[in-house]
N, C-alpha and C. Protein backbone atom coordinates (compact mmCIF):
# COMPACT_ATOMS: atom_id res chain seq x y z
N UNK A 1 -113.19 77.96 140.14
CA UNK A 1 -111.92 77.37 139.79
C UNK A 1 -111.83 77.05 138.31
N UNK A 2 -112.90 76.63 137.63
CA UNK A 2 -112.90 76.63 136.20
C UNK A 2 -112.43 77.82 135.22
N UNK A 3 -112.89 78.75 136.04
CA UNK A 3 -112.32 79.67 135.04
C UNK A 3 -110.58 80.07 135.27
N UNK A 4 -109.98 79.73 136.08
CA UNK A 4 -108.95 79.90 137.23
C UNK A 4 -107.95 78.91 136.35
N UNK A 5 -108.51 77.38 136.27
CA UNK A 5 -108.08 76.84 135.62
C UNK A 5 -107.75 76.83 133.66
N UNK A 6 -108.63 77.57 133.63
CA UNK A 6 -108.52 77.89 132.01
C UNK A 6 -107.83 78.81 131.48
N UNK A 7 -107.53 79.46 132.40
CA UNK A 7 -106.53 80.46 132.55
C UNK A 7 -105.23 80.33 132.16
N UNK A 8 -104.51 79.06 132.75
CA UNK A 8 -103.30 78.00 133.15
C UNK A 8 -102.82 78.27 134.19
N UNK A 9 -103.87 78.51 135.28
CA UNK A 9 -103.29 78.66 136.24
C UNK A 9 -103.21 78.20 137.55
N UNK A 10 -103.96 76.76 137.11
CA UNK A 10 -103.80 75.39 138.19
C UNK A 10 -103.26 74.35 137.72
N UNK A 11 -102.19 74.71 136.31
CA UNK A 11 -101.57 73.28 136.26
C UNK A 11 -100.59 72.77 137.23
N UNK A 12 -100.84 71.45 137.06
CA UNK A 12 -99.98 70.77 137.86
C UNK A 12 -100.36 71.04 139.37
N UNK A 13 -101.45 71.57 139.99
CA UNK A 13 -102.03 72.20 141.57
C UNK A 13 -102.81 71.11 142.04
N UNK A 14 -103.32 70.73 143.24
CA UNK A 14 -104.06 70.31 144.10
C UNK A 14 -105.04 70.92 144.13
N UNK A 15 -106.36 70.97 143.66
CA UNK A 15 -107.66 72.12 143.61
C UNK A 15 -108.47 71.06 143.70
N UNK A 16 -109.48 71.76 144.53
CA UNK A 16 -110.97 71.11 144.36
C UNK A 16 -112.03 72.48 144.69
N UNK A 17 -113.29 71.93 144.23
CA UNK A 17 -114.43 73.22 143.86
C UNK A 17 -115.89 72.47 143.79
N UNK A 18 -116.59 73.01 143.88
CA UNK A 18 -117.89 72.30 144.18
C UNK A 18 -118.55 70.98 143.54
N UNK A 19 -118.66 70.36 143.90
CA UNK A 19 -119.33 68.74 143.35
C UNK A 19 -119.72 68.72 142.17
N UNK A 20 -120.74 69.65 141.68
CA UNK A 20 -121.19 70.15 140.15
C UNK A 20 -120.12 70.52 138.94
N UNK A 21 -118.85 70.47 139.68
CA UNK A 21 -117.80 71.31 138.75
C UNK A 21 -116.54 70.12 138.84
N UNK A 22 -116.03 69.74 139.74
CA UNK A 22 -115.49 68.94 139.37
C UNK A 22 -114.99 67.81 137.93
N UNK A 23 -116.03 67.22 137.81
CA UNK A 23 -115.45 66.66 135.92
C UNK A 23 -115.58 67.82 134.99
N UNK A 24 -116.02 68.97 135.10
CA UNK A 24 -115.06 69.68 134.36
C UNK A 24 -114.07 70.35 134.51
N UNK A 25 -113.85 70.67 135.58
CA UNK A 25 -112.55 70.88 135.89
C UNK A 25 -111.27 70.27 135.61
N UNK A 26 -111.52 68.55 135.72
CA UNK A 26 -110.95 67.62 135.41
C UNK A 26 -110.43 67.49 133.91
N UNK A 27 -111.94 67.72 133.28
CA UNK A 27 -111.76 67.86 131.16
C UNK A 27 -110.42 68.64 131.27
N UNK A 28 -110.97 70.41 131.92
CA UNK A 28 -110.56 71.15 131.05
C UNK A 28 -108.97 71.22 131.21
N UNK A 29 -108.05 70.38 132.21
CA UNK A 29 -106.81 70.71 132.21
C UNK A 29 -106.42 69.64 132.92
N UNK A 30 -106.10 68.27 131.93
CA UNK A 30 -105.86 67.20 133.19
C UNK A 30 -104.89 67.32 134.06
N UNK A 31 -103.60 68.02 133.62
CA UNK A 31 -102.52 68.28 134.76
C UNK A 31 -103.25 68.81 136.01
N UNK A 32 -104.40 69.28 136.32
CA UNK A 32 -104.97 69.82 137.38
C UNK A 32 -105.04 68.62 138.32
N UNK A 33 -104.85 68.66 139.31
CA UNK A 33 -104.49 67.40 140.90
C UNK A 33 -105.82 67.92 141.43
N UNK A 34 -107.12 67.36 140.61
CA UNK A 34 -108.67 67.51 141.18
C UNK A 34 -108.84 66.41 142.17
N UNK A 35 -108.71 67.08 143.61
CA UNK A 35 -109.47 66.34 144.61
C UNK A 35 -111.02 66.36 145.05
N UNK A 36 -111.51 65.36 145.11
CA UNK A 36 -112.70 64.86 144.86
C UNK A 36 -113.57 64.99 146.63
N UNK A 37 -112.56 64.85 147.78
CA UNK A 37 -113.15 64.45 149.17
C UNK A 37 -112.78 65.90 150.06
N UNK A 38 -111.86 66.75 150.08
CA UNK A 38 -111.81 67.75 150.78
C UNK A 38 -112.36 69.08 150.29
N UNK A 39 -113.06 69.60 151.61
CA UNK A 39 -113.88 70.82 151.31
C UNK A 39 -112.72 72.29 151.18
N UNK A 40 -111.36 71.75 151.13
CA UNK A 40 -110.70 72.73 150.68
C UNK A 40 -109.03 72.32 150.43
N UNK A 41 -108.32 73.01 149.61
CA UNK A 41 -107.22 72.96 149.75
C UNK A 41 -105.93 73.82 149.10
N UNK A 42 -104.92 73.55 150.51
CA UNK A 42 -104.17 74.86 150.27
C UNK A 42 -103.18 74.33 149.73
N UNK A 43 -102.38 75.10 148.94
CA UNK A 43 -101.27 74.16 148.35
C UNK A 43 -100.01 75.09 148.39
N UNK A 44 -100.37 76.34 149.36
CA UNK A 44 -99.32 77.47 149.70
C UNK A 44 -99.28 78.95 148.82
N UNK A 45 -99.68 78.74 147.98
CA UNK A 45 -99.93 79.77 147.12
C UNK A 45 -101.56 79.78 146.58
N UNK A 46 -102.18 78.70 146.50
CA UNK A 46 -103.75 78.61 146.14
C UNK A 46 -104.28 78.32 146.68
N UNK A 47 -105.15 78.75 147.13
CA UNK A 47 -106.52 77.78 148.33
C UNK A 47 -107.80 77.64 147.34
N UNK A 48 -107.91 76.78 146.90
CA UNK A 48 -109.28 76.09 146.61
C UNK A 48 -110.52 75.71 147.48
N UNK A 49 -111.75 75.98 147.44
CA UNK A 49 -112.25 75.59 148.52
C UNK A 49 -113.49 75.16 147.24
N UNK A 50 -114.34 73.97 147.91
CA UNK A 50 -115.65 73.35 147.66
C UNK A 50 -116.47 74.03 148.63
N UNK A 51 -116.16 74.84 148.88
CA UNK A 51 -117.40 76.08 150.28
C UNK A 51 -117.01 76.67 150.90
N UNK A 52 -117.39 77.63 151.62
CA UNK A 52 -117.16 78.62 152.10
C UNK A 52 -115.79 78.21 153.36
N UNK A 53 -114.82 79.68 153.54
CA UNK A 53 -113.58 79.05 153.91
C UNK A 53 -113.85 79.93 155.31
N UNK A 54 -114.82 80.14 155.79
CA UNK A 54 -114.82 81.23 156.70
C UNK A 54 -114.38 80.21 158.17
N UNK A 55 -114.49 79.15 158.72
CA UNK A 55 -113.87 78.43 159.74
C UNK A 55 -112.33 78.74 159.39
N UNK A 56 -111.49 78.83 158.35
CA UNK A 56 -110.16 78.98 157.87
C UNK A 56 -109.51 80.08 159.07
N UNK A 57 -110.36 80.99 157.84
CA UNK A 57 -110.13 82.31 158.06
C UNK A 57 -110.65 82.94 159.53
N UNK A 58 -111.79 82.74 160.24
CA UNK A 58 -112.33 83.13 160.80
C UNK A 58 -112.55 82.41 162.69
N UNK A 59 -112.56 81.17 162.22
CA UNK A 59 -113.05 80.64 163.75
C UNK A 59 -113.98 79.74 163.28
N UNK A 60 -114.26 78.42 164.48
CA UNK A 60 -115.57 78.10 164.05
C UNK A 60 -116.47 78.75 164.55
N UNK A 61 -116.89 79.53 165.29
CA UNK A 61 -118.01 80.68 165.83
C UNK A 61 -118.34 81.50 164.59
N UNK A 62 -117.49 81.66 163.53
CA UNK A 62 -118.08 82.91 163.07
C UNK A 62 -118.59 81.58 161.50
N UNK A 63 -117.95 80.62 161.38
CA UNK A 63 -118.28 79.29 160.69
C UNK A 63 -119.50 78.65 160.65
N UNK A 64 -119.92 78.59 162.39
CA UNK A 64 -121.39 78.20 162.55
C UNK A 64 -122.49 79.06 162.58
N UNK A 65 -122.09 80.70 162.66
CA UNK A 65 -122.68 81.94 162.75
C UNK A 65 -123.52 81.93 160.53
N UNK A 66 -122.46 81.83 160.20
CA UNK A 66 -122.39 81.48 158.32
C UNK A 66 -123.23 80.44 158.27
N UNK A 67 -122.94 79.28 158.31
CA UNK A 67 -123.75 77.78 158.10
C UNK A 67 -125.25 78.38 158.37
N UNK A 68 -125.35 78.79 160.39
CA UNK A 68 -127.08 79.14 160.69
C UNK A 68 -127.69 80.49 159.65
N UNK A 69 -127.11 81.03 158.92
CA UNK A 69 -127.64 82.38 158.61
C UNK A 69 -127.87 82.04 156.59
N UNK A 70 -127.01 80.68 156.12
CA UNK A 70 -127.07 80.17 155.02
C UNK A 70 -128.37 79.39 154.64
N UNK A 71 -128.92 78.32 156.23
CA UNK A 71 -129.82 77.75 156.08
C UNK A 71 -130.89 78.63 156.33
């Protein structure tokens, strides 16, 4: 999302992105709406995710299939 954002192309958006990235995300474009607690978010045109979106997209079967095969 950092680079996404540097772009200009989360001003003024609802984004969030992994824990490590967050305050800069925040620096680099304060109009950015950085949420801090959800592991994703859609805002209709952008989906941001802090991890993998495959429950979204996929099911939770193929979600917990990802998680067991990550650890």
């Amino acid at each position: 999302m950092v680079f996404v954002a540097a772009a200009g192309l989360l001003a003024g958006r609802p984004v969030t992105t992994h824990r490590d990235y967050l305050g800069r995300l925040a620096k680099l474009d304060p109009s950015v709406d950085v949420r801090h607690g959800p592991r994703f978010v859609d805002d209709g045109t952008v989906v941001a995710s802090a991890g993998v979106l495959v429950a979204r997209y996929d099911g939770p079967e193929a979600a917990e299939s990802t998680r067991s095969g990550i650890q």
